[in-house]
N, C-alpha and C. Protein backbone atom coordinates (compact mmCIF):
# COMPACT_ATOMS: atom_id res chain seq x y z
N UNK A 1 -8.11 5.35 -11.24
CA UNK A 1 -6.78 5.25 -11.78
C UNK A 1 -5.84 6.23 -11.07
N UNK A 2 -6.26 7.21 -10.58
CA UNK A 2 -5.51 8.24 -9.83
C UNK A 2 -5.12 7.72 -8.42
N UNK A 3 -6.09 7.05 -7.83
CA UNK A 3 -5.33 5.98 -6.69
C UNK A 3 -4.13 5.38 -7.22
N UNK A 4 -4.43 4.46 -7.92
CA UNK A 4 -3.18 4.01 -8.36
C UNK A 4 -2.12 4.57 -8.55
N UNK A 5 -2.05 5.80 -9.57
CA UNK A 5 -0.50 6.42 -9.38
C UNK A 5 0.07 6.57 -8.54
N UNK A 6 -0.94 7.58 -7.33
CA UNK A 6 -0.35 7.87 -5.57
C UNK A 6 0.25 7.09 -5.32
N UNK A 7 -0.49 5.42 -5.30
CA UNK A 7 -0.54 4.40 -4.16
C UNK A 7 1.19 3.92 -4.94
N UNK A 8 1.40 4.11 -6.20
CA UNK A 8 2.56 4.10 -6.80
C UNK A 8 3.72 4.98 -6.58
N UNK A 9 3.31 6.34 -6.72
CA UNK A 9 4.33 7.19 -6.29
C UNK A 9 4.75 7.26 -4.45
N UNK A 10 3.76 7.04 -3.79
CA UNK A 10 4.05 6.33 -2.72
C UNK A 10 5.16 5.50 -2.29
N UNK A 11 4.41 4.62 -3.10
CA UNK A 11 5.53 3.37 -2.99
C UNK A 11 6.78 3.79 -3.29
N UNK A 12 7.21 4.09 -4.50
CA UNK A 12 8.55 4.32 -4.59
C UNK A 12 9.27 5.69 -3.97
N UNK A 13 8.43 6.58 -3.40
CA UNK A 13 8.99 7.13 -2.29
C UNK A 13 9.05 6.88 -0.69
N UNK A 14 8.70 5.80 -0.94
CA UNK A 14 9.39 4.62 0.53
C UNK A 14 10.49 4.11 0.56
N UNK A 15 10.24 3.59 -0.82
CA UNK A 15 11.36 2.95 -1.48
C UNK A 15 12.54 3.16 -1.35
N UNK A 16 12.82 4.81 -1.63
CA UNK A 16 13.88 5.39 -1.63
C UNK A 16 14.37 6.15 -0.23
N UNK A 17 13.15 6.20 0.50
CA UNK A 17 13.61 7.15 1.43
C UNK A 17 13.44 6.55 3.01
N UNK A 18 12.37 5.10 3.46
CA UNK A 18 12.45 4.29 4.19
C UNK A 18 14.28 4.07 4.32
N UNK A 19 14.62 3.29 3.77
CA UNK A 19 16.31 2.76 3.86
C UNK A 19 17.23 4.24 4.51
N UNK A 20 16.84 5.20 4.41
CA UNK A 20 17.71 6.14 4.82
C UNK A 20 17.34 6.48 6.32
N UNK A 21 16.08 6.82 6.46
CA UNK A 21 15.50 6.69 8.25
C UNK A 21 15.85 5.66 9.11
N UNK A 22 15.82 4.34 8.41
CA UNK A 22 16.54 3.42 9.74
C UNK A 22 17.72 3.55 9.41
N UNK A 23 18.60 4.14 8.05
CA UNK A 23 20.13 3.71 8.75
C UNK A 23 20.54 5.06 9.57
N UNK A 24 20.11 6.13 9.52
CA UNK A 24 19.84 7.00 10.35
C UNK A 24 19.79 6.55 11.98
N UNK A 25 18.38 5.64 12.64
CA UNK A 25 17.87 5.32 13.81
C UNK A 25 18.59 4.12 14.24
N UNK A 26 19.15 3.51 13.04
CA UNK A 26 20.22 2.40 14.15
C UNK A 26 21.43 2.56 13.12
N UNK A 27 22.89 2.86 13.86
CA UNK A 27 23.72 3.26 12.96
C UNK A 27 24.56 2.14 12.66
N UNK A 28 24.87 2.16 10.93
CA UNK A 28 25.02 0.78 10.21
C UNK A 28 26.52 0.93 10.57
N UNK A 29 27.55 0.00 10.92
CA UNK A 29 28.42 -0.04 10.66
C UNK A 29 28.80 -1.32 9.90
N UNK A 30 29.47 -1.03 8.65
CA UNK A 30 29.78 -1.79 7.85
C UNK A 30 31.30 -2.76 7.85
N UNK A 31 31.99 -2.53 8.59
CA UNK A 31 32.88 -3.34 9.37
C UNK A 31 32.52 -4.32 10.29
N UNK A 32 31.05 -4.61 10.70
CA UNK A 32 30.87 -5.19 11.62
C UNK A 32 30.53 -6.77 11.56
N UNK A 33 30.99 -7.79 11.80
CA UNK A 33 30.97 -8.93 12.01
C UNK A 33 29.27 -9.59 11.82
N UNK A 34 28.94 -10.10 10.52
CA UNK A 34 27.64 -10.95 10.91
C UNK A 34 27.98 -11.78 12.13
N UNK A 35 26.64 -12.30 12.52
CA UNK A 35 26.55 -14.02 13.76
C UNK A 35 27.40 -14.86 12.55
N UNK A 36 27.01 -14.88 11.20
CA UNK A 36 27.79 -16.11 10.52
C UNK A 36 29.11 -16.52 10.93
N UNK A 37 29.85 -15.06 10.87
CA UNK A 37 31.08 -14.71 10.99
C UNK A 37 32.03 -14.92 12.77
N UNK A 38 30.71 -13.82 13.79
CA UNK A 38 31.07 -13.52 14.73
C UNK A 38 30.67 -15.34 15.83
N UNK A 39 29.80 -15.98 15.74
CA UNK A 39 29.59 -16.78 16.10
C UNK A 39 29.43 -17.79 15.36
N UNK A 40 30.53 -18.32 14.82
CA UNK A 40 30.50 -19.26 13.75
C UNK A 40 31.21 -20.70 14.65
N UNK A 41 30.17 -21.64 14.31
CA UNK A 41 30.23 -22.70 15.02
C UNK A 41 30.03 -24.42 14.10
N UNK A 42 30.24 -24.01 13.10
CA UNK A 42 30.22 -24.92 12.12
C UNK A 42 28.66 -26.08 12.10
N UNK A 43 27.61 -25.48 12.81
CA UNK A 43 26.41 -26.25 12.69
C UNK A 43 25.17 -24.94 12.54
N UNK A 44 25.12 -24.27 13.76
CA UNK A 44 23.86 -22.82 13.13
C UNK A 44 24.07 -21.58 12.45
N UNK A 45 25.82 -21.80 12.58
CA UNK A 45 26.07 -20.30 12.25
C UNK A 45 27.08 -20.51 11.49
N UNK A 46 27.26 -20.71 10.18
CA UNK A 46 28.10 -20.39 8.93
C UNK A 46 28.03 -20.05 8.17
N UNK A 47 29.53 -19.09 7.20
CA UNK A 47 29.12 -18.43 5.91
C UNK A 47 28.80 -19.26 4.89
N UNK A 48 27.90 -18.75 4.12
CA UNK A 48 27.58 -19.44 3.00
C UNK A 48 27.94 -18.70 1.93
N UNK A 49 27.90 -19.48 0.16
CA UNK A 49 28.54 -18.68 -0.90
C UNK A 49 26.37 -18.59 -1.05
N UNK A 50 26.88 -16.82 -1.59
CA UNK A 50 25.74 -16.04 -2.48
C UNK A 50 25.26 -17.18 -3.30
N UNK A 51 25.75 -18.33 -3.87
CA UNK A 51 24.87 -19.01 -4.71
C UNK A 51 23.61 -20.04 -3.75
N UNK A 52 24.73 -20.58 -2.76
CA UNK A 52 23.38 -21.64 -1.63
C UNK A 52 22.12 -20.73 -1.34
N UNK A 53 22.89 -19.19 -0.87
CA UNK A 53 21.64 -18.14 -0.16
C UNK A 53 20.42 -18.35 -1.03
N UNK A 54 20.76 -17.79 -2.34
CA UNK A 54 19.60 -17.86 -3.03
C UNK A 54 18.64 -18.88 -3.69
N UNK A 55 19.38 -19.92 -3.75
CA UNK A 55 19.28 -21.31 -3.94
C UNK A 55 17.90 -21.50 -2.36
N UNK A 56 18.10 -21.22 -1.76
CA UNK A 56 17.54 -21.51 -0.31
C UNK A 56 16.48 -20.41 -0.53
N UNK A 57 16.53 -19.15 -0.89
CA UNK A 57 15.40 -18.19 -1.10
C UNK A 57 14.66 -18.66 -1.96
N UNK A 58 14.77 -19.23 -3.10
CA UNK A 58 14.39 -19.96 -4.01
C UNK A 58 13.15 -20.75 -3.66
N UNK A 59 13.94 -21.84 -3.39
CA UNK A 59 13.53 -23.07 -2.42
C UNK A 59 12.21 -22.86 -1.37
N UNK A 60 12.57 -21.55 -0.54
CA UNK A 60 11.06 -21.24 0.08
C UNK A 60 9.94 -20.49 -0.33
N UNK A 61 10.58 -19.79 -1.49
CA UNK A 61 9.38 -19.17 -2.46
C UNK A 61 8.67 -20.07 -3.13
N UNK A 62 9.37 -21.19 -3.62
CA UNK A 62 8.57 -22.06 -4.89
C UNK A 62 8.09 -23.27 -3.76
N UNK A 63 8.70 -23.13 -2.86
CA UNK A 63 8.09 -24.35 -1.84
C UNK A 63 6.60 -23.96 -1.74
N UNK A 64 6.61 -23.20 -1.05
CA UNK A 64 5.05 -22.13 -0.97
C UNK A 64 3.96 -22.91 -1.92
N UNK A 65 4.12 -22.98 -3.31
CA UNK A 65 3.44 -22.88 -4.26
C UNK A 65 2.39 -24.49 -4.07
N UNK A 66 3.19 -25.77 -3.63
CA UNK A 66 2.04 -26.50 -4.29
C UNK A 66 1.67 -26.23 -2.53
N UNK A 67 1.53 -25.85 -2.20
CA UNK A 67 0.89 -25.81 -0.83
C UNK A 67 -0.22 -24.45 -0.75
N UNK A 68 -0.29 -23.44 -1.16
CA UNK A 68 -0.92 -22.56 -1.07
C UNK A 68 -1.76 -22.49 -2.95
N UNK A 69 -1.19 -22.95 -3.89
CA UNK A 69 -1.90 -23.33 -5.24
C UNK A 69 -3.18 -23.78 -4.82
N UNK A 70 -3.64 -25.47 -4.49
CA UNK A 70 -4.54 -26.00 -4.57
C UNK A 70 -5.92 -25.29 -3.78
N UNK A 71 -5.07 -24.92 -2.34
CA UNK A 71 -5.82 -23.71 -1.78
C UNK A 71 -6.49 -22.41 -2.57
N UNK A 72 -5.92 -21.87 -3.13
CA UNK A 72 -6.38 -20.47 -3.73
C UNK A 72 -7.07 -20.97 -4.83
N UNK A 73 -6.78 -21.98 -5.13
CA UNK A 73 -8.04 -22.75 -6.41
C UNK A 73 -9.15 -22.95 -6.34
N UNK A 74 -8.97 -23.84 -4.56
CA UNK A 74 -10.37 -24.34 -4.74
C UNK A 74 -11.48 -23.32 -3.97
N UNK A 75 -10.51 -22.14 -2.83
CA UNK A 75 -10.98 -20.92 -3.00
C UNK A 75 -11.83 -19.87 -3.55
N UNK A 76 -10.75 -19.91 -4.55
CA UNK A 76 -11.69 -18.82 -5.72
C UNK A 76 -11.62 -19.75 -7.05
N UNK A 77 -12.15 -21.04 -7.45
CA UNK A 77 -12.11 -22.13 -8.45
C UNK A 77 -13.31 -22.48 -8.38
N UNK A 78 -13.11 -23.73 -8.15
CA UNK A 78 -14.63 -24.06 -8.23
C UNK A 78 -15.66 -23.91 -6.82
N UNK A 79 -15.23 -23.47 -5.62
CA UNK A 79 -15.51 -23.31 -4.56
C UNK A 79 -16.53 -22.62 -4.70
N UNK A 80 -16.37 -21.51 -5.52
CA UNK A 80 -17.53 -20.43 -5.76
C UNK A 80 -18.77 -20.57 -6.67
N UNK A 81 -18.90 -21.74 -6.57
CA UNK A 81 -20.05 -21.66 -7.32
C UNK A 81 -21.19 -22.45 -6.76
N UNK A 82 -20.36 -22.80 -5.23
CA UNK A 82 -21.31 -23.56 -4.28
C UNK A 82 -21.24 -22.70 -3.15
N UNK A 83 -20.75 -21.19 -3.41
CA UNK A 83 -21.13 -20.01 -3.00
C UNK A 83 -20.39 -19.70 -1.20
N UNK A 84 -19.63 -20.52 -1.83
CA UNK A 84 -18.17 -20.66 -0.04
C UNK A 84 -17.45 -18.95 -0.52
């Protein structure tokens, strides 16, 4: 159980302190033009509203599922008892 806390307190001191080392090593400027923006060509490169983005993050998380489900079933399901 003491792993665990570390491997926890760890984590969230990445968490917090990863994001500050790279904006440190490549410097963020926040004025700066996405490709959406800077090379916007009305077919690979356009802005989208925050609702499509996530709609689309969505979409490839739950896509995942019946494709990697039946897998991890028959995996660790009934697979194991014919000792695969």
């Amino acid at each position: 159980m003491l792993w665990f806390f570390f491997c926890v307190a760890v984590l969230v001191l990445g968490y917090f302190t990863y994001g500050k080392i790279i904006e440190k090593i490549f410097v963020i400027n926040p004025k700066r033009a996405t490709p959406a923006y800077a090379m916007n060509d009305g077919v690979d490169y356009m802005p989208m509203s925050k609702t499509k983005i996530w709609l689309i993050q969505l979409l490839n998380i739950a896509g995942t599922g019946p494709i990697f489900g039946p897998i991890l079933g028959a995996l660790y399901g009934q697979l194991q008892c014919f000792g695969l």
